[in-house]
PDB file of N, CA and C in Angstrom:
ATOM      1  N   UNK A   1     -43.289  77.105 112.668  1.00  0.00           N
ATOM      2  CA  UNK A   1     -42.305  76.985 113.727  1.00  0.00           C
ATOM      3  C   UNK A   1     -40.983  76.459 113.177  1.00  0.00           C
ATOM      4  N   UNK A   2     -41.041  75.325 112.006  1.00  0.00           N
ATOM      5  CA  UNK A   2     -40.245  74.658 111.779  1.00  0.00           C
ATOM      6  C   UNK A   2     -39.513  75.968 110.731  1.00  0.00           C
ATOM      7  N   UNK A   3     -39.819  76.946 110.035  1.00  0.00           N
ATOM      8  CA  UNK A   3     -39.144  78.222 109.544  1.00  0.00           C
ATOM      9  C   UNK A   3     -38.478  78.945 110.474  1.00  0.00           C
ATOM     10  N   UNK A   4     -39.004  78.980 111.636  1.00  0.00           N
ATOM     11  CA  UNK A   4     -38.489  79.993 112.666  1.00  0.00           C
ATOM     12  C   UNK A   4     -37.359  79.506 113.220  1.00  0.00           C
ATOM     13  N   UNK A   5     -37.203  77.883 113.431  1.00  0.00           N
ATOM     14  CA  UNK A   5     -36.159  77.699 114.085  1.00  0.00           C
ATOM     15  C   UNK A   5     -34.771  77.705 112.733  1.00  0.00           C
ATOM     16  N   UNK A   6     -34.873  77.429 111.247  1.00  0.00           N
ATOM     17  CA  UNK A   6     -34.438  77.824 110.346  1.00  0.00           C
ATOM     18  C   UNK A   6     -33.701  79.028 109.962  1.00  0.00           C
ATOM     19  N   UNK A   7     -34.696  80.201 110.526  1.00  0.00           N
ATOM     20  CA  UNK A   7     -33.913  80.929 110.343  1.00  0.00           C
ATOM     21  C   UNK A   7     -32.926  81.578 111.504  1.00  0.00           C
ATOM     22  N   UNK A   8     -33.364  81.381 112.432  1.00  0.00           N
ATOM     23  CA  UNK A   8     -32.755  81.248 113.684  1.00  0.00           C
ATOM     24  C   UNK A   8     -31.273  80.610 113.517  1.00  0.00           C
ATOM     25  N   UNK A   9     -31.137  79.603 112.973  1.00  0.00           N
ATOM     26  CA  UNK A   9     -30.205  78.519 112.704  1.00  0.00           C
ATOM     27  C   UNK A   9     -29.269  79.149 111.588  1.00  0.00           C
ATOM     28  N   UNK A  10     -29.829  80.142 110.563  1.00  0.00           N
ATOM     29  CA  UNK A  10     -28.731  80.691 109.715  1.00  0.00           C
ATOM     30  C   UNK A  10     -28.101  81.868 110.268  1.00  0.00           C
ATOM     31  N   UNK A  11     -29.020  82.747 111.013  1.00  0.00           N
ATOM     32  CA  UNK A  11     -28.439  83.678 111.633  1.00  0.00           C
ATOM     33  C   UNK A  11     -27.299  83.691 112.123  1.00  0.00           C
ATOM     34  N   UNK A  12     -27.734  82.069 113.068  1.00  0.00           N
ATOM     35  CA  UNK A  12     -26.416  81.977 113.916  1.00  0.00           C
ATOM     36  C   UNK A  12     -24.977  81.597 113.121  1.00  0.00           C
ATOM     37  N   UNK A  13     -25.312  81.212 111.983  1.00  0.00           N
ATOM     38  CA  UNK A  13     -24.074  80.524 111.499  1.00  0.00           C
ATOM     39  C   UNK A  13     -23.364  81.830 110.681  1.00  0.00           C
ATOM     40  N   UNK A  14     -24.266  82.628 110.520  1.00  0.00           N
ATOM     41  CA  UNK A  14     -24.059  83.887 109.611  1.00  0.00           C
ATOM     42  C   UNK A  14     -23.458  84.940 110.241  1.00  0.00           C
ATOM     43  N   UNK A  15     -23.624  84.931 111.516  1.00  0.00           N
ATOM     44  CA  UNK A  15     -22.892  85.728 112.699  1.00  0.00           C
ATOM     45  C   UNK A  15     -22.109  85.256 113.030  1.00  0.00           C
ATOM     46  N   UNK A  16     -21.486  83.891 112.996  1.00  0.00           N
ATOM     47  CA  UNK A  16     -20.230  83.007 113.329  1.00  0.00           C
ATOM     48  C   UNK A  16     -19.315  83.438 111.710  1.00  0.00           C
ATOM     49  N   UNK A  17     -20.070  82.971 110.845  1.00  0.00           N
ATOM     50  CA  UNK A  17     -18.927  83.507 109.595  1.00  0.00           C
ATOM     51  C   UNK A  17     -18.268  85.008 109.605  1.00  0.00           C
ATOM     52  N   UNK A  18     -19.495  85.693 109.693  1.00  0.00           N
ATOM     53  CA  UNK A  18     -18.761  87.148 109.848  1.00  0.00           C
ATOM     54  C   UNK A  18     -18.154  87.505 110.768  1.00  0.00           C
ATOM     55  N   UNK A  19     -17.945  86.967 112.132  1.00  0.00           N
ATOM     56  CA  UNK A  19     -17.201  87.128 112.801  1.00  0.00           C
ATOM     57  C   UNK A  19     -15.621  86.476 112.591  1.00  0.00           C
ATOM     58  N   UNK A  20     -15.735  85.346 112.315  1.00  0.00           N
ATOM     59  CA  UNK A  20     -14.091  84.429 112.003  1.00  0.00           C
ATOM     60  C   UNK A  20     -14.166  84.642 110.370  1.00  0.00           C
ATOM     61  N   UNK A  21     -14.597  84.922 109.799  1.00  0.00           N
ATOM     62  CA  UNK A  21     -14.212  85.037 107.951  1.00  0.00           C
ATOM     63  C   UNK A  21     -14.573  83.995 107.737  1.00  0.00           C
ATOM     64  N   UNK A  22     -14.546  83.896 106.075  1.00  0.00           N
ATOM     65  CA  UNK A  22     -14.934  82.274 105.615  1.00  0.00           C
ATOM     66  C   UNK A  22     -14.101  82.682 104.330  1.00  0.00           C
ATOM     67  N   UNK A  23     -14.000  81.624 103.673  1.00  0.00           N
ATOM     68  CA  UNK A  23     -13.107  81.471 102.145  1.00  0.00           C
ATOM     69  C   UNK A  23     -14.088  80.964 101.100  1.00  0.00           C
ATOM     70  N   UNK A  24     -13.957  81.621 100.332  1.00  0.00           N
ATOM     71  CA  UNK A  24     -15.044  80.827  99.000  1.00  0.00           C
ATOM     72  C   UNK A  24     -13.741  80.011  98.339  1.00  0.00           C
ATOM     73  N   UNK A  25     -14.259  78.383  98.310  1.00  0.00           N
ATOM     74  CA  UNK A  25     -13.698  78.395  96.803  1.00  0.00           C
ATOM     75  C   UNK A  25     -14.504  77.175  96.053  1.00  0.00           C
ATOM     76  N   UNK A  26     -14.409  78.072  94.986  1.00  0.00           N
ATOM     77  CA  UNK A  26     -15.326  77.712  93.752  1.00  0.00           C
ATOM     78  C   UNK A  26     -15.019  76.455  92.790  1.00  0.00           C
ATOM     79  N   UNK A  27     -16.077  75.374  92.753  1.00  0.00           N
ATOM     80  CA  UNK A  27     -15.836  74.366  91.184  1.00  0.00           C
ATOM     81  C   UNK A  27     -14.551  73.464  92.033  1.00  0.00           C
ATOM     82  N   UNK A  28     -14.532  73.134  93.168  1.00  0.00           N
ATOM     83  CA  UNK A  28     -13.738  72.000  93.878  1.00  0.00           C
ATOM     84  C   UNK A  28     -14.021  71.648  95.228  1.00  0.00           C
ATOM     85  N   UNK A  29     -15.563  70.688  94.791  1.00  0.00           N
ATOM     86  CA  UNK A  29     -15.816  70.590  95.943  1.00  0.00           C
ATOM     87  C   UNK A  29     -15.216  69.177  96.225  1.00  0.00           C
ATOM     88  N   UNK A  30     -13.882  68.565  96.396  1.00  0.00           N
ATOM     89  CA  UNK A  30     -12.997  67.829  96.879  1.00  0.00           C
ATOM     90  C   UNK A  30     -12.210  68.668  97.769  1.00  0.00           C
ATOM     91  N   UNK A  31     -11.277  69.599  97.645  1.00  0.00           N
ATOM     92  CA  UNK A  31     -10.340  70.735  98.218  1.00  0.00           C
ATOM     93  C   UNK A  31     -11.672  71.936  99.192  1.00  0.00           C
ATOM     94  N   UNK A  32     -13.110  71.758  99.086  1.00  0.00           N
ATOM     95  CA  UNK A  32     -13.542  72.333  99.974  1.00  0.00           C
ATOM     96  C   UNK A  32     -14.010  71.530 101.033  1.00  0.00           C
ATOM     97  N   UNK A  33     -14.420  70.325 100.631  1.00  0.00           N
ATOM     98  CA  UNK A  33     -14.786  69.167 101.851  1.00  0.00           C
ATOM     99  C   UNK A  33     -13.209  68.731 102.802  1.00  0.00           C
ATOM    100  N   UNK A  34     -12.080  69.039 102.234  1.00  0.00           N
ATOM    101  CA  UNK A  34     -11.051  69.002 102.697  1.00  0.00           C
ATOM    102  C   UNK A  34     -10.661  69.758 103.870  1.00  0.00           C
ATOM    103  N   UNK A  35     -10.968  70.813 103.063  1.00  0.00           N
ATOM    104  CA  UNK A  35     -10.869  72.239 104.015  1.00  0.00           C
ATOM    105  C   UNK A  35     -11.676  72.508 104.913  1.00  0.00           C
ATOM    106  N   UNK A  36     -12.410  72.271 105.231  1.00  0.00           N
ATOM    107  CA  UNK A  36     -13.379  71.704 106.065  1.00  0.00           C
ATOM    108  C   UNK A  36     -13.306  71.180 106.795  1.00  0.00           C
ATOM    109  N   UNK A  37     -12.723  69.706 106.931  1.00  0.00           N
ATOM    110  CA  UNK A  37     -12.410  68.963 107.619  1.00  0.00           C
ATOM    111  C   UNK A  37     -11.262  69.316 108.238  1.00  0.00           C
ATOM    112  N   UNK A  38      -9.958  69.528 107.897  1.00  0.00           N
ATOM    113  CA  UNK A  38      -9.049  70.269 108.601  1.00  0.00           C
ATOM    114  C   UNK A  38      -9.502  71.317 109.930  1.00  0.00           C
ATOM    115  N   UNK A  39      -9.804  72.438 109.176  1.00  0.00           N
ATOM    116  CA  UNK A  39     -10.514  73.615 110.025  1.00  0.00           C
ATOM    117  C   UNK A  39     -11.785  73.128 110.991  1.00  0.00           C
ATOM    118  N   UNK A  40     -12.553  72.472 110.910  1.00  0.00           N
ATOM    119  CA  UNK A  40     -13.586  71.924 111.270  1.00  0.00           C
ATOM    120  C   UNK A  40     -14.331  72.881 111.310  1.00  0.00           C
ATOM    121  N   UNK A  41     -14.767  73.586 110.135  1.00  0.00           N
ATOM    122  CA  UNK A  41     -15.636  74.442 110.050  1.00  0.00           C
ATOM    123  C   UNK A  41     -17.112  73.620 109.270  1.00  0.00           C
ATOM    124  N   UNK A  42     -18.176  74.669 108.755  1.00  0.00           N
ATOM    125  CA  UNK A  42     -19.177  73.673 108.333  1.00  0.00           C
ATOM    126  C   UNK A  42     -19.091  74.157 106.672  1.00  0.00           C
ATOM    127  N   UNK A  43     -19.649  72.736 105.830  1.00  0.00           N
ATOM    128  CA  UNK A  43     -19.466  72.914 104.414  1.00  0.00           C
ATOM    129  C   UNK A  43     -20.954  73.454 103.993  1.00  0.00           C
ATOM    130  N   UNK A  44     -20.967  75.199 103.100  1.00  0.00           N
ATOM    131  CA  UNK A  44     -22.251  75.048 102.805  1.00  0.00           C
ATOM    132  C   UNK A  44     -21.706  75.346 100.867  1.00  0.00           C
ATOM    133  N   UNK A  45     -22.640  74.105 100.290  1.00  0.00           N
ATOM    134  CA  UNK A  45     -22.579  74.099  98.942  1.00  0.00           C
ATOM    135  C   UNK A  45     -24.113  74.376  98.527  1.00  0.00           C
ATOM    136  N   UNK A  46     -23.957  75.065  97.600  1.00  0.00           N
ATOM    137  CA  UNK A  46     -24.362  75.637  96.301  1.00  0.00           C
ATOM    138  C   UNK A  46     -24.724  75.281  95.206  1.00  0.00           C
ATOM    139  N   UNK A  47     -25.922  74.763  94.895  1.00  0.00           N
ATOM    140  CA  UNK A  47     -25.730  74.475  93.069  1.00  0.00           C
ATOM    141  C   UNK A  47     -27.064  74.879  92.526  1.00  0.00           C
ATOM    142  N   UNK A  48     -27.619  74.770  91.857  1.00  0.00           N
ATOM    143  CA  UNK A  48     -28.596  75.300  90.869  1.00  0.00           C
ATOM    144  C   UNK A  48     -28.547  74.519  89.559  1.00  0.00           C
ATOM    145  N   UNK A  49     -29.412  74.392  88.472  1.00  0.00           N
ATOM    146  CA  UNK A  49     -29.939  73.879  87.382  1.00  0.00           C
ATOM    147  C   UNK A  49     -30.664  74.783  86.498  1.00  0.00           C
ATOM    148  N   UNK A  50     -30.570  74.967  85.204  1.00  0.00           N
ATOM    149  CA  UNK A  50     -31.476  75.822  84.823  1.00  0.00           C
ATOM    150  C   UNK A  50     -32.388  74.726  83.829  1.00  0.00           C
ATOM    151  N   UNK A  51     -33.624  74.451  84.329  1.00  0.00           N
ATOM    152  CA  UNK A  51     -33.629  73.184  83.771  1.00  0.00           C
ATOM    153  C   UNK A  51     -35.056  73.553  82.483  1.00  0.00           C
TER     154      UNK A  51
END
């Protein structure tokens, strides 16, 4: 259940981005938590390890 409401939950945000656009920007996540806050949009970060 707790998957279902998950994906439920990206959908929606994924249908909100593609509808208003979104901006990538890359390797500054100071100037994206910024941007963010301005716009009051939501911050989704990214990272990985190749460990």
């Amino acid at each position: 259940m707790r998957t279902l409401a998950s994906l439920a939950l990206a959908l929606a945000v994924a249908g909100t981005a593609s509808a208003e656009g979104f901006t990538w920007i890359e390797n500054d996540y100071d100037k994206a938590l910024a941007e963010a806050k301005t716009t009051g949009k939501l911050l989704h970060v990214n990272f990985w390890a190749e460990w």
